[in-house]
N, C-alpha and C. Protein backbone atom coordinates (compact mmCIF):
# COMPACT_ATOMS: atom_id res chain seq x y z
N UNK A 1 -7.25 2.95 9.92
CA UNK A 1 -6.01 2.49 10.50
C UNK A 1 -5.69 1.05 10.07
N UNK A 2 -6.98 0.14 10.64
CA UNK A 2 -6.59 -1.52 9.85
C UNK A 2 -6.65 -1.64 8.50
N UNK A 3 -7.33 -0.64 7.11
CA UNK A 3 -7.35 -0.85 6.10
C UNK A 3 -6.34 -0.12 5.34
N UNK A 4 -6.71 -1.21 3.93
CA UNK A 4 -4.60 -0.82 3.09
C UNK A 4 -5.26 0.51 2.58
N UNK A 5 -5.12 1.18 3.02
CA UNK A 5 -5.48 3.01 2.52
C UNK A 5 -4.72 4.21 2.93
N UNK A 6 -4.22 5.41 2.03
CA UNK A 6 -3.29 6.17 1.95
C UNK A 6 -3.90 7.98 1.87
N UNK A 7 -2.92 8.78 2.52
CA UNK A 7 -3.72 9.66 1.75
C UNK A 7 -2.52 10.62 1.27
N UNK A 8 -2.96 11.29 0.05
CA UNK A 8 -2.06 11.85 -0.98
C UNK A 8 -2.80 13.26 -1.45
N UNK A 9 -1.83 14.17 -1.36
CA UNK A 9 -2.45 15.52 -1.20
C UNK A 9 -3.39 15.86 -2.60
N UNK A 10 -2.93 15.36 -3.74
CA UNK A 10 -3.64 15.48 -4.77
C UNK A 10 -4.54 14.63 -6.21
N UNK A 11 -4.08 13.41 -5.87
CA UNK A 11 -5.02 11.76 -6.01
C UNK A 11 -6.16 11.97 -5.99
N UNK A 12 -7.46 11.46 -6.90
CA UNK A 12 -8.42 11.97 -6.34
C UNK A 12 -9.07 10.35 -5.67
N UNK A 13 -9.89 10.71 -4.59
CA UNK A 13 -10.47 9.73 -3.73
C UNK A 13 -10.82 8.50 -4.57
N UNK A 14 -10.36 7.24 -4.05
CA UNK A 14 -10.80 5.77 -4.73
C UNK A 14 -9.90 5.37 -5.68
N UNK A 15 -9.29 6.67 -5.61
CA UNK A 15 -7.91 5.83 -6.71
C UNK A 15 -6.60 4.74 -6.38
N UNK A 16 -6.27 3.84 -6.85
CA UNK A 16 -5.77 2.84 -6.45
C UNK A 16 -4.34 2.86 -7.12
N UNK A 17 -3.14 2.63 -5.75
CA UNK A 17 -1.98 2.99 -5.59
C UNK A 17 -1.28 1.92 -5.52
N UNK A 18 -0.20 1.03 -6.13
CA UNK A 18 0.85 0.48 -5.83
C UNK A 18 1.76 1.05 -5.16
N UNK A 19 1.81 0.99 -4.06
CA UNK A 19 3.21 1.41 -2.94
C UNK A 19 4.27 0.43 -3.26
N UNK A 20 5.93 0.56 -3.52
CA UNK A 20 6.84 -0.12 -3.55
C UNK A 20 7.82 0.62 -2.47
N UNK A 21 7.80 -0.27 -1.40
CA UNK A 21 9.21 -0.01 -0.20
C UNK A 21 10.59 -0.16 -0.82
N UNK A 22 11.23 0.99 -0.80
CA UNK A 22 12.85 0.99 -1.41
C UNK A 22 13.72 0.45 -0.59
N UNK A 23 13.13 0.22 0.73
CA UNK A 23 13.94 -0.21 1.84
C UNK A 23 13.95 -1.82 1.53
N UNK A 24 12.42 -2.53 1.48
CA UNK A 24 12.26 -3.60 1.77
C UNK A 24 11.99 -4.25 0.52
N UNK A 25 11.62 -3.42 -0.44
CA UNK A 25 11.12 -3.85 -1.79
C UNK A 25 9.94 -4.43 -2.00
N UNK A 26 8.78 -4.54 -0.64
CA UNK A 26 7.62 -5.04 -0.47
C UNK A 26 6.48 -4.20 -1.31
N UNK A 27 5.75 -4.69 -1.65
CA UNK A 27 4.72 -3.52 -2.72
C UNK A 27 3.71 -4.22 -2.50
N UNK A 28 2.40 -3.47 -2.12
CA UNK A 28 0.86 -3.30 -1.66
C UNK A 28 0.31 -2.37 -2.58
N UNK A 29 -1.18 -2.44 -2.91
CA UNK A 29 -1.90 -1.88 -3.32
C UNK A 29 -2.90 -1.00 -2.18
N UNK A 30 -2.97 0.33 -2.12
CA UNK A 30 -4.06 0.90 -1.32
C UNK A 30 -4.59 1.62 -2.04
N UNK A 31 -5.57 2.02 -1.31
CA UNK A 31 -7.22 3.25 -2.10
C UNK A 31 -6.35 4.35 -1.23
N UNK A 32 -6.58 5.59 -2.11
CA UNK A 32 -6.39 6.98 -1.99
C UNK A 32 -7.99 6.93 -1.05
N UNK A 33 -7.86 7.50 0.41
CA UNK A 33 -8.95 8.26 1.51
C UNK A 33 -9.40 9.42 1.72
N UNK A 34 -8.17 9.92 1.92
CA UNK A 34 -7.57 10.96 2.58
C UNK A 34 -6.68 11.67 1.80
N UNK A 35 -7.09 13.24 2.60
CA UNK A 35 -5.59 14.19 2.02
C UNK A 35 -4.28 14.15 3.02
N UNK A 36 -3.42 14.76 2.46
CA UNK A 36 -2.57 14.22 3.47
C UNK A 36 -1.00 13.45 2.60
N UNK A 37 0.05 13.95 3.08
CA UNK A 37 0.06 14.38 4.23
C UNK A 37 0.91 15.73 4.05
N UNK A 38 1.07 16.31 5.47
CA UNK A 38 1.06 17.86 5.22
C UNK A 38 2.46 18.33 5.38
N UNK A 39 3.58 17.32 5.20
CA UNK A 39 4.73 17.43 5.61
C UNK A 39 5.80 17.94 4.61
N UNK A 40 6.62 19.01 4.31
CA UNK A 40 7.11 18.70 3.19
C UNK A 40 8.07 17.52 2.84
N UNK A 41 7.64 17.03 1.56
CA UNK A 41 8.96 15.73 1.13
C UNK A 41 8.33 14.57 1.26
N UNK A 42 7.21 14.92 1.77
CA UNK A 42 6.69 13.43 1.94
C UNK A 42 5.04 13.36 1.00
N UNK A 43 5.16 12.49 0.27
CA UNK A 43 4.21 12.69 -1.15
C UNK A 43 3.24 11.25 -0.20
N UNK A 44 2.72 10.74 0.22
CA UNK A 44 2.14 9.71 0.99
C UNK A 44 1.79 9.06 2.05
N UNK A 45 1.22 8.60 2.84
CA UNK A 45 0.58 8.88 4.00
C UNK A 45 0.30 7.60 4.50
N UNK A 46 0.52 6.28 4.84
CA UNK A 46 -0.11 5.10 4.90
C UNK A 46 -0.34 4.99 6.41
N UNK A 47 -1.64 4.15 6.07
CA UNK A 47 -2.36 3.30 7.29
C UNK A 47 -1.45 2.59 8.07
N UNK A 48 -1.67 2.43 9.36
CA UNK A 48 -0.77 1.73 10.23
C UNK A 48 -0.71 0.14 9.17
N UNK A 49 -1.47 -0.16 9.12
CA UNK A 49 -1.78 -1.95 8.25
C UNK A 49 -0.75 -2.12 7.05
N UNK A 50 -0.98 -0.52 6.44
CA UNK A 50 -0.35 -0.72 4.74
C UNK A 50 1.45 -0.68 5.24
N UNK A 51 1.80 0.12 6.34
CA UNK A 51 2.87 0.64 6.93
C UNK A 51 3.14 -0.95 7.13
N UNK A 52 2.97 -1.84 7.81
CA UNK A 52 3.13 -2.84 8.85
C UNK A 52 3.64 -3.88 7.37
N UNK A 53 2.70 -3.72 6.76
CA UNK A 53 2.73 -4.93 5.38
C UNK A 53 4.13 -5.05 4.90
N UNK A 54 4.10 -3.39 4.29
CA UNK A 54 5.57 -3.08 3.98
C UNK A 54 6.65 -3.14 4.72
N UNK A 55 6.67 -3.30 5.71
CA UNK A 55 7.78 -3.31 6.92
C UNK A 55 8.14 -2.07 7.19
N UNK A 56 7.70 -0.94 6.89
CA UNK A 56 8.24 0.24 7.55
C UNK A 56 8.32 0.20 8.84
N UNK A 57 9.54 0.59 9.56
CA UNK A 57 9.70 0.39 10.63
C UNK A 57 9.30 1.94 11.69
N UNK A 58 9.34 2.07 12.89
CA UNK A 58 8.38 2.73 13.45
C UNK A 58 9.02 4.34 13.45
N UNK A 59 9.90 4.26 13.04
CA UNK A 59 10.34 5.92 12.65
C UNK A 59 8.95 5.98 11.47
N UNK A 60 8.42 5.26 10.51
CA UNK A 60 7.26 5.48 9.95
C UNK A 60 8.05 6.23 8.24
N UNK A 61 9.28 6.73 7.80
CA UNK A 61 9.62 7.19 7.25
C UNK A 61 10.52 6.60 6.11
N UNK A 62 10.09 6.16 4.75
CA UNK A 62 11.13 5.35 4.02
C UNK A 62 10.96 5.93 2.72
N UNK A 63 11.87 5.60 1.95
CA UNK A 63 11.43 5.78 0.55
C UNK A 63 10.65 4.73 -0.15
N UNK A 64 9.80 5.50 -0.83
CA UNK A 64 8.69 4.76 -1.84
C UNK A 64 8.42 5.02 -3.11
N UNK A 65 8.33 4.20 -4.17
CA UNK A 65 7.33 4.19 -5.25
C UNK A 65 6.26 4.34 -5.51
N UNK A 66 5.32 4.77 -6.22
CA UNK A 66 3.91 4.75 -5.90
C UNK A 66 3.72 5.30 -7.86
N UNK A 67 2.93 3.93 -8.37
CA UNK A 67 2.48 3.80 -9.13
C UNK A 67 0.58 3.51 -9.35
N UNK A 68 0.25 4.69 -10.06
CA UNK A 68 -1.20 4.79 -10.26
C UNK A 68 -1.92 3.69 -11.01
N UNK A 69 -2.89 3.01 -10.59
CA UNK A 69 -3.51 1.56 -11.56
C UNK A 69 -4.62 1.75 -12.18
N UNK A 70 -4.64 1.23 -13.07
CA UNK A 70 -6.20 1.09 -13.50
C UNK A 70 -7.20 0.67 -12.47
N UNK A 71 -8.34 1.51 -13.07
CA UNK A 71 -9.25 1.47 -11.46
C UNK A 71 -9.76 0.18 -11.79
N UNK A 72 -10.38 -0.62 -12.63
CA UNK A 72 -10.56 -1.95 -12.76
C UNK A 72 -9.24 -3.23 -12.09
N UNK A 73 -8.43 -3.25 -12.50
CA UNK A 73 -7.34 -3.95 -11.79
C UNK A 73 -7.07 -3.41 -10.39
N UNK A 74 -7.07 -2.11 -10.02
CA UNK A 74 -6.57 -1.77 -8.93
C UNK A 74 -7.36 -2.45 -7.52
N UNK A 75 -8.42 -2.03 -7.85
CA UNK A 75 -10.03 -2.68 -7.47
C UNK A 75 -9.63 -4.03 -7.09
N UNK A 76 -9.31 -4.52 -8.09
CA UNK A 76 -9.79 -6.63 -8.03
C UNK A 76 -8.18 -6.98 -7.20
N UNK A 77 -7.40 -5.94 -7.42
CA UNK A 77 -6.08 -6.49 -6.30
C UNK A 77 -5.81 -6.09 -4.97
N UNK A 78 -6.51 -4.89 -4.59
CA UNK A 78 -6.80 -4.32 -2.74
C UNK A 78 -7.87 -5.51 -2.89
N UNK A 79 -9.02 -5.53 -3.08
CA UNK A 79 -10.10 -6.71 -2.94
C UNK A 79 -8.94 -7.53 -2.32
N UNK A 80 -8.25 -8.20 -3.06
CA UNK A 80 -7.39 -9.72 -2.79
C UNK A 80 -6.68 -9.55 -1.48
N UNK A 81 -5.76 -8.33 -1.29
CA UNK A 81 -4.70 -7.79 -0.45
C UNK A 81 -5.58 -8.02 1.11
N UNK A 82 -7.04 -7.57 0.74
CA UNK A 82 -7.67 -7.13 1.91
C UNK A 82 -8.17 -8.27 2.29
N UNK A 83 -9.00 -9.16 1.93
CA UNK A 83 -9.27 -10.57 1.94
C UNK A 83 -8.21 -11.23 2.94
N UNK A 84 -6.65 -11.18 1.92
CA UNK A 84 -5.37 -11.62 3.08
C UNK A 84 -5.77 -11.40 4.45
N UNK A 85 -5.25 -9.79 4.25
CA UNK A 85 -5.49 -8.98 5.67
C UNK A 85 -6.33 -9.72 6.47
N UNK A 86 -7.28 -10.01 6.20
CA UNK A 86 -8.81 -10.50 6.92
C UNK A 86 -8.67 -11.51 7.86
N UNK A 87 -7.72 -12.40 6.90
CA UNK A 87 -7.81 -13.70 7.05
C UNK A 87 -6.10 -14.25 8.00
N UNK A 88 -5.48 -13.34 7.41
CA UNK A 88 -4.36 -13.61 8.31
C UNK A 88 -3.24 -12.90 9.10
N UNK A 89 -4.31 -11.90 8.96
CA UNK A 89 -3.76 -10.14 10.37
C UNK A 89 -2.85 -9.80 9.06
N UNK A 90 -2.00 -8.52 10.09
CA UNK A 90 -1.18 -8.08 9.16
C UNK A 90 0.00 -8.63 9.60
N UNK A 91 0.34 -8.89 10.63
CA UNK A 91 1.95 -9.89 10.72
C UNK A 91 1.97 -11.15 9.85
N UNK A 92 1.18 -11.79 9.49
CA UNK A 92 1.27 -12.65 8.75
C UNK A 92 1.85 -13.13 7.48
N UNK A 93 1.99 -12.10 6.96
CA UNK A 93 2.04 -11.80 5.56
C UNK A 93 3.18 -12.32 4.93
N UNK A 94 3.83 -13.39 3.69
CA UNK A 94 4.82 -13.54 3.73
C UNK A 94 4.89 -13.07 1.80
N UNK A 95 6.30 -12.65 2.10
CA UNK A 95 6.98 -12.49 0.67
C UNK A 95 6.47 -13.49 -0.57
N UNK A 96 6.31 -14.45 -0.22
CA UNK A 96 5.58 -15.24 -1.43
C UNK A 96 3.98 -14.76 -1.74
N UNK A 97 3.11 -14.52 -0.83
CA UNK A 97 1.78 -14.17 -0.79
C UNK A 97 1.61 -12.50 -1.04
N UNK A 98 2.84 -11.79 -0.98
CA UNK A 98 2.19 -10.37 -1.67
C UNK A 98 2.36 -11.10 -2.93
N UNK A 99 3.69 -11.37 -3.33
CA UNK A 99 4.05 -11.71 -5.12
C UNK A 99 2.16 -12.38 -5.70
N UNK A 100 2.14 -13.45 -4.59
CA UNK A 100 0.88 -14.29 -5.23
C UNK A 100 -0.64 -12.97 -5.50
N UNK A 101 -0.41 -11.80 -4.89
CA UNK A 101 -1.60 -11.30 -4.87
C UNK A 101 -1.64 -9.93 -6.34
N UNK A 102 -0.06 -9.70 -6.45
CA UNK A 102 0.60 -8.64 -7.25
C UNK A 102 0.70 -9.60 -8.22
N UNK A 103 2.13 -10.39 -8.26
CA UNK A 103 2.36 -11.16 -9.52
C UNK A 103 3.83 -10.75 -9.62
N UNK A 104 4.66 -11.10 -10.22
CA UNK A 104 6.06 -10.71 -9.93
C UNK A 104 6.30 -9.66 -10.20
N UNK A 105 7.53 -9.53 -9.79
CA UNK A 105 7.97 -7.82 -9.86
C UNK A 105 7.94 -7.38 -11.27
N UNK A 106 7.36 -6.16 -11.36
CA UNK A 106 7.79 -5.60 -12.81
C UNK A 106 6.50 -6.05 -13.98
N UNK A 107 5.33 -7.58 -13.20
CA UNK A 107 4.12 -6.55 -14.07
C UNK A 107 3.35 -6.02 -13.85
């Protein structure tokens, strides 16, 4: 629930996901956990934490991006994301400090 982790019906476990909010345009990295979810139309599943980051609001339902990473990079940027988390909850979080943990939009 507190960690940035997702689950995706066919991902295989440990694989590492860029989420991009179409609503908010916020983008997190999570680890594939879980299967899931079982709904049709809905290709992704996030943790209350990864949900909160992005601003999805509590209908829980938005459109998203979701780009697959190299497991070496994917790795060393949840590491960073989660560290945040750690250190400064998940309300904390500001628009400059995802960019600082991602890098600007688009690399």
């Amino acid at each position: 629930m507190l960690g940035l982790t997702a689950a995706h019906r066919s991902l295989p476990f440990n694989t590492y996901v860029q989420v991009t909010s179409m609503a908010s345009g916020r983008r997190l990295v999570v680890r594939i956990n879980d299967r899931g979810p079982f709904v049709r139309g809905r290709i992704i599943d996030l943790s209350y934490a990864a949900a909160k980051i992005l601003d999805i609001p509590r209908a829980g339902v938005v459109p998203v991006r979701i780009e697959v990473l190299e497991a070496a990079r994917g790795e060393r940027l949840h590491r960073r994301q989660t560290e945040l988390v750690r250190s400064r909850g998940v309300r904390g979080w500001s628009q400059r400090e995802l960019e600082q943990t991602l890098g600007p939009k688009g690399s």
